[in-house]
Protein backbone atom coordinates (compact mmCIF):
# COMPACT_ATOMS: atom_id res chain seq x y z
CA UNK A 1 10.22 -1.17 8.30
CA UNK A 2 9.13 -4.66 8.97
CA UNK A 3 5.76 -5.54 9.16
CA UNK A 4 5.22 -5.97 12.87
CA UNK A 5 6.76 -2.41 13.11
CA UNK A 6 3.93 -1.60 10.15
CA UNK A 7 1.74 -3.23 12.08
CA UNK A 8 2.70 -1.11 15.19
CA UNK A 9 2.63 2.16 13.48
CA UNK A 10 -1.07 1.68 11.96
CA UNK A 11 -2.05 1.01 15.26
CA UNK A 12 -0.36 3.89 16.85
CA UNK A 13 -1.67 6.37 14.22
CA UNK A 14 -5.26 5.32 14.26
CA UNK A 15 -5.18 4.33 18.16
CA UNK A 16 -6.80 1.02 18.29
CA UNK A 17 -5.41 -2.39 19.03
CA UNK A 18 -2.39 -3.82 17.61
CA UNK A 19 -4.60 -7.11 17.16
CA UNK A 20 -7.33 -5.09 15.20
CA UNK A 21 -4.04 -3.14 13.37
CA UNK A 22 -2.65 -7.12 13.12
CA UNK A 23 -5.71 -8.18 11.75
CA UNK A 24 -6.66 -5.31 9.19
CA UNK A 25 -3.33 -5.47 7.83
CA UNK A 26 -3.74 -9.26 6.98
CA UNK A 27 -7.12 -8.89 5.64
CA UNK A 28 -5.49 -5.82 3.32
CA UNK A 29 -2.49 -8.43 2.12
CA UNK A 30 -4.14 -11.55 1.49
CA UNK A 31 -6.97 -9.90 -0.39
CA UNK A 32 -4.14 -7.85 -2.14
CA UNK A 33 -2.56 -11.63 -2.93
CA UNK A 34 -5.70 -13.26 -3.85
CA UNK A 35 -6.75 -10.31 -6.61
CA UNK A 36 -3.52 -10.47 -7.94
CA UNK A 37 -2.91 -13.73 -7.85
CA UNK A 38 -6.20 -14.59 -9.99
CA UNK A 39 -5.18 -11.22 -12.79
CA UNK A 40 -6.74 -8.20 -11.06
CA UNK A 41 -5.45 -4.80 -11.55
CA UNK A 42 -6.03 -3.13 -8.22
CA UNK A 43 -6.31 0.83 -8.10
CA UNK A 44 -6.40 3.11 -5.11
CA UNK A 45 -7.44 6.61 -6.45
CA UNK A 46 -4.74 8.76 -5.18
CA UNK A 47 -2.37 5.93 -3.44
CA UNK A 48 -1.11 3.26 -6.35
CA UNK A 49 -2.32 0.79 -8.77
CA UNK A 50 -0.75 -2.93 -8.22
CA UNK A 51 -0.78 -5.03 -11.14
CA UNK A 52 1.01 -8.65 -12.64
CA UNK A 53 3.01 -8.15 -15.34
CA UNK A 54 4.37 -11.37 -17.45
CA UNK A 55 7.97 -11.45 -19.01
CA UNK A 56 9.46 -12.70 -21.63
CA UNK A 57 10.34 -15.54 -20.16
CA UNK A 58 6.56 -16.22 -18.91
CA UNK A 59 7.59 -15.17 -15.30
CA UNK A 60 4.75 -13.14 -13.41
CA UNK A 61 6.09 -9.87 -11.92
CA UNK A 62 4.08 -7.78 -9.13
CA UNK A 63 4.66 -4.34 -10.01
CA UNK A 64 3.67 -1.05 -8.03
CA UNK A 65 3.32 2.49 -9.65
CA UNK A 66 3.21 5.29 -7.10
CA UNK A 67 -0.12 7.95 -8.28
CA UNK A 68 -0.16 11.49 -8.27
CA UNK A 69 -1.32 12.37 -5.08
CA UNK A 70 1.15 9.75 -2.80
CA UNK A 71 4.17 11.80 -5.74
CA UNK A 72 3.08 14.78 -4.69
CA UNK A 73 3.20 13.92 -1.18
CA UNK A 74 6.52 12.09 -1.43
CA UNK A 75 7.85 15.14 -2.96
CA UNK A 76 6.54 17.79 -0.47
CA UNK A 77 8.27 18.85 2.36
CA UNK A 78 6.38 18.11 5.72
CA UNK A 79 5.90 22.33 6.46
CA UNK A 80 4.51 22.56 2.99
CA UNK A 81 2.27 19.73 3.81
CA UNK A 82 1.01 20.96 6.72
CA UNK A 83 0.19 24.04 5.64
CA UNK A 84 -1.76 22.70 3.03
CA UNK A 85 -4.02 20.56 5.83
């Protein structure tokens, strides 16, 4: 998925606009880039933690790690989901 299609979907699942889905989704990334870019760990409780991570070399990498609750959804089956809603 590209991020027009993103784009599409968010504003298909919440039904507004695709400019309002256009523009949330930019505000979301560049305030994303800016934290990281200036050494901010970012947490969302239950969705991921993004953080910069420097090599050996001295090379910034952006790194992603998955939390429980987006695992546990990954990992469930969409009737077992549902039933749990």
């Amino acid at each position: 998925m590209n991020r027009s299609d993103f784009v599409k979907s968010v504003a298909s699942e919440k039904g507004i606009s695709s400019r309002q889905a256009y523009n949330s989704v930019n505000a979301i990334m560049d305030t994303l880039r800016f934290l990281l870019s200036n050494g901010k760990k970012i947490e969302i409780g239950g969705f991921d933690t993004f953080e910069v991570l420097t090599d050996l070399r001295g090379e910034h990498i952006p790194t992603f790690k998955g939390g429980k609750t987006l695992k546990r959804v990954l990992n469930t089956s969409v009737d077992e989901e549902k039933k749990e809603l």
